[in-house]
C-alpha atoms as a PDB file:
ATOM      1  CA  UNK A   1     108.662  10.713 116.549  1.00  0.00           C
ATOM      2  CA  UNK A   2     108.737   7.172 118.667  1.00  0.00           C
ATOM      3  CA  UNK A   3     105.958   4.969 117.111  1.00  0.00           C
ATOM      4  CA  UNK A   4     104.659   1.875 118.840  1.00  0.00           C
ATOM      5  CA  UNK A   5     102.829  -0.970 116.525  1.00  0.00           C
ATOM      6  CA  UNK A   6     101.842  -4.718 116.753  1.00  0.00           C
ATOM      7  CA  UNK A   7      99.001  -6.937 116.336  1.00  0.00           C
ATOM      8  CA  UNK A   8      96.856  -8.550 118.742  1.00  0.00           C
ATOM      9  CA  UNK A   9      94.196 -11.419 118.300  1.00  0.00           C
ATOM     10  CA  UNK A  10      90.464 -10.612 119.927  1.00  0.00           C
ATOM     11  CA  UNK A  11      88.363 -13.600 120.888  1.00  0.00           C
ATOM     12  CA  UNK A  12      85.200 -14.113 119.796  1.00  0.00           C
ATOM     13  CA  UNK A  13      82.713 -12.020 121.229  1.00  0.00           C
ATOM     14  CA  UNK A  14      85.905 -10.416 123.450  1.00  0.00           C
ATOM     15  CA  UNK A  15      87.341  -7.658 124.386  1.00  0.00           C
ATOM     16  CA  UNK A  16      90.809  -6.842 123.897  1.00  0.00           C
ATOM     17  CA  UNK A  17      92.907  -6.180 126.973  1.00  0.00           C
ATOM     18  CA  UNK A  18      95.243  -2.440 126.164  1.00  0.00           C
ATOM     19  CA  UNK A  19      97.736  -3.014 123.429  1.00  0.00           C
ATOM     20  CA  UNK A  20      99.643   0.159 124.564  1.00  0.00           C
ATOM     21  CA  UNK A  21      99.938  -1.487 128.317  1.00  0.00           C
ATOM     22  CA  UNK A  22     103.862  -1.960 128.990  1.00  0.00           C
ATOM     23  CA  UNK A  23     104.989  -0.089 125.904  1.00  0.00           C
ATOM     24  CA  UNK A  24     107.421   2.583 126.327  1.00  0.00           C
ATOM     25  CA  UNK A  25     105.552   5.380 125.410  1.00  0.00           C
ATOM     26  CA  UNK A  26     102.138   4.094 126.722  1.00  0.00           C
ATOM     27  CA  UNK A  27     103.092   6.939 129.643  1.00  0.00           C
ATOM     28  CA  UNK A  28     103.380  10.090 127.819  1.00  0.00           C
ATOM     29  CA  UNK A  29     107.089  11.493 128.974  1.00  0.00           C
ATOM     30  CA  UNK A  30     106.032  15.151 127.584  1.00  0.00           C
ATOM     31  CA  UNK A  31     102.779  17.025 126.083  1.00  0.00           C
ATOM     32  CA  UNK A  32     102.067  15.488 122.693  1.00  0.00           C
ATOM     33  CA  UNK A  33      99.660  14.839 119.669  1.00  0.00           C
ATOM     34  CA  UNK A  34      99.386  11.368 119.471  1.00  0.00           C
ATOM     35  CA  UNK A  35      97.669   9.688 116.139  1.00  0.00           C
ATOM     36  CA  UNK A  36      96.175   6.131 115.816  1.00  0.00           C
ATOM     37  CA  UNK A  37      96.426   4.005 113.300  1.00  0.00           C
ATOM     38  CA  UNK A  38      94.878   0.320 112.718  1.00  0.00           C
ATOM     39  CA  UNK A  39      92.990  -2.133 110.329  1.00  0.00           C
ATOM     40  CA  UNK A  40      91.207  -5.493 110.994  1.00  0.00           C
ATOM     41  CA  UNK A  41      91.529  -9.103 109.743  1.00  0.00           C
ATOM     42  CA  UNK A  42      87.894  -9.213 108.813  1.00  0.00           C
ATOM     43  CA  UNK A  43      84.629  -7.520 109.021  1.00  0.00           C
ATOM     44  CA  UNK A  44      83.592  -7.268 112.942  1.00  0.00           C
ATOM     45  CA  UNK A  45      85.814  -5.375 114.686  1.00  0.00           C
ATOM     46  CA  UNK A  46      85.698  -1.842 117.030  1.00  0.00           C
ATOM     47  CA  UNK A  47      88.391   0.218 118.671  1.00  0.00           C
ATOM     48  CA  UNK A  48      88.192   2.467 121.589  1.00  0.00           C
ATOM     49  CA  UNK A  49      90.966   4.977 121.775  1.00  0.00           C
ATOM     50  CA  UNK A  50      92.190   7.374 123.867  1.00  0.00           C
ATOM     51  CA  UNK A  51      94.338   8.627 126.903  1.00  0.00           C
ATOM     52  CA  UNK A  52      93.580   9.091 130.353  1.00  0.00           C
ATOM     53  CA  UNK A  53      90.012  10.285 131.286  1.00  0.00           C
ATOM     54  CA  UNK A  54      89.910  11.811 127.469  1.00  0.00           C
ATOM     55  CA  UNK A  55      88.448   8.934 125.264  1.00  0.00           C
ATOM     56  CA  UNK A  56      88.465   9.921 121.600  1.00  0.00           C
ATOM     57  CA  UNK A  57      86.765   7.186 119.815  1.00  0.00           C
ATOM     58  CA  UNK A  58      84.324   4.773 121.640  1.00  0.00           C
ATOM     59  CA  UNK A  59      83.365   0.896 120.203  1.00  0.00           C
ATOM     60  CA  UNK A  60      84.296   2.993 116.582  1.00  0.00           C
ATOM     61  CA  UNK A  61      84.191   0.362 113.621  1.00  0.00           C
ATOM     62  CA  UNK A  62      87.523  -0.585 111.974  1.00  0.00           C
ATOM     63  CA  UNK A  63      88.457  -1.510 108.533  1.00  0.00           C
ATOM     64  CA  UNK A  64      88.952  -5.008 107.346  1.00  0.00           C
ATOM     65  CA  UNK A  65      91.834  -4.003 105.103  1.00  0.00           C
ATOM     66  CA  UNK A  66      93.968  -7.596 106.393  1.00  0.00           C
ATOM     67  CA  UNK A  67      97.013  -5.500 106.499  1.00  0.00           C
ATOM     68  CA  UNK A  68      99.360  -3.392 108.952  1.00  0.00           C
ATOM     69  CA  UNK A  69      98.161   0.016 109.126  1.00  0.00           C
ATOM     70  CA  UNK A  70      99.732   2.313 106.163  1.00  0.00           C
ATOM     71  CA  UNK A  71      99.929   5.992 106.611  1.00  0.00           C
ATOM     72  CA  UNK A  72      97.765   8.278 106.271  1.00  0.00           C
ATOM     73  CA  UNK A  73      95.173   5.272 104.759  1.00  0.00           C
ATOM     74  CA  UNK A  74      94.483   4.095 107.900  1.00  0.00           C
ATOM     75  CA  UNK A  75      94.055   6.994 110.393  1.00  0.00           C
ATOM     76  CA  UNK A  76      91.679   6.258 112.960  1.00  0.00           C
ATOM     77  CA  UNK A  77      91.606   9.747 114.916  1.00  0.00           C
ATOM     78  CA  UNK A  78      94.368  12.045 116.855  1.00  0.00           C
ATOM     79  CA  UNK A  79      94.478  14.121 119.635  1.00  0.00           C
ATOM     80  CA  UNK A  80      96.765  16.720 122.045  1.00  0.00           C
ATOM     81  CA  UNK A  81      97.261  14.640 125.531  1.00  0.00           C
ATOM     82  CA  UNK A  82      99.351  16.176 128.482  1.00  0.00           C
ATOM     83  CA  UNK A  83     102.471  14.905 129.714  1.00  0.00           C
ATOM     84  CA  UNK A  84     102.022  11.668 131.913  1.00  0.00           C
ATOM     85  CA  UNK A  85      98.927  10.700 130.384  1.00  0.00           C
ATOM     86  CA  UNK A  86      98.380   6.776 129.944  1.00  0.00           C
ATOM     87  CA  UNK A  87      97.479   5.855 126.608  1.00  0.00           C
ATOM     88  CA  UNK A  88      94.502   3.433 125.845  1.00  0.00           C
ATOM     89  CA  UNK A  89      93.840   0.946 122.827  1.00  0.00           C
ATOM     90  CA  UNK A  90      91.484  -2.068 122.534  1.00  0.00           C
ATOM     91  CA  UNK A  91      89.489  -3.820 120.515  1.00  0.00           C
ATOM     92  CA  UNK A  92      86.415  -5.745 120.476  1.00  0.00           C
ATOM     93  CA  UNK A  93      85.143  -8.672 118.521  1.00  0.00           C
ATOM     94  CA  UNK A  94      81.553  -9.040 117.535  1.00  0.00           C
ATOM     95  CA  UNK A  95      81.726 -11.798 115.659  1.00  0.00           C
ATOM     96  CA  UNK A  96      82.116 -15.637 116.356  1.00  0.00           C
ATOM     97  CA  UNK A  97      85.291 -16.400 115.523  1.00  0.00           C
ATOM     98  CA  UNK A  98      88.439 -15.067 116.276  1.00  0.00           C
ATOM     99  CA  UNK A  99      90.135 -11.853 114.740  1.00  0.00           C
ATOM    100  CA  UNK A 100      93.332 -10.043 114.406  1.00  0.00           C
ATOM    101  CA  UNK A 101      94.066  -6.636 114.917  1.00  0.00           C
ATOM    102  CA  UNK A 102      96.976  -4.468 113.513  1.00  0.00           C
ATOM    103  CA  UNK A 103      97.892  -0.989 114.937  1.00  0.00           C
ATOM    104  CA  UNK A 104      99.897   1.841 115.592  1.00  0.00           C
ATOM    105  CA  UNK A 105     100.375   4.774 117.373  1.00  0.00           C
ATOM    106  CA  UNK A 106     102.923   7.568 116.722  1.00  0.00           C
ATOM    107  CA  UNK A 107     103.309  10.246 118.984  1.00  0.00           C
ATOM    108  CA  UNK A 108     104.539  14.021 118.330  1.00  0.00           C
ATOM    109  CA  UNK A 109     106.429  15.365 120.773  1.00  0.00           C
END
């Protein structure tokens, strides 16, 4: 089960570019279930999620638990995606100062 994680900091009033762009499994290599996992720095933040055309959660709020994600505490939502699918994950700030955002994603082949 390959998992892909990191953190990323948002910008005030940004948007985060994809956190899955250039990661090895950001191209699914076979069909898969693919779960998301994250948490925020502070009170503020949204996630979109999803994988090609199929987005599962839209400008969604996220926790402020200041933490890398544990599992299964800090599901966000899962889904079936076909093989060769491009994964999506970003975040937006609302607030006016900056904020960090910790993920993952494992995927189920």
């Amino acid at each position: 089960m390959p998992v892909m994680e990191g953190s990323t900091s948002v910008a005030a009033n940004a948007l985060s570019a994809n956190v899955l762009a250039g990661e090895v499994h950001q191209i699914l290599q076979a069909n898969a279930q693919v779960s998301f996992y994250a948490t925020g720095s502070a009170a503020g933040l949204r996630y979109s999620a999803g994988g090609g055309g199929d987005i599962i959660a839209d400008d969604a709020v996220l926790n402020a638990n200041n933490r890398q994600p544990v599992e299964p505490d800090d599901f966000l939502v899962d889904d079936q995606f076909s093989q060769a699918t491009p994964m999506t994950l970003r975040f937006r700030n609302t607030t006016a100062g900056a904020l960090t955002a910790a993920w993952r994603v494992r995927v189920r082949f």
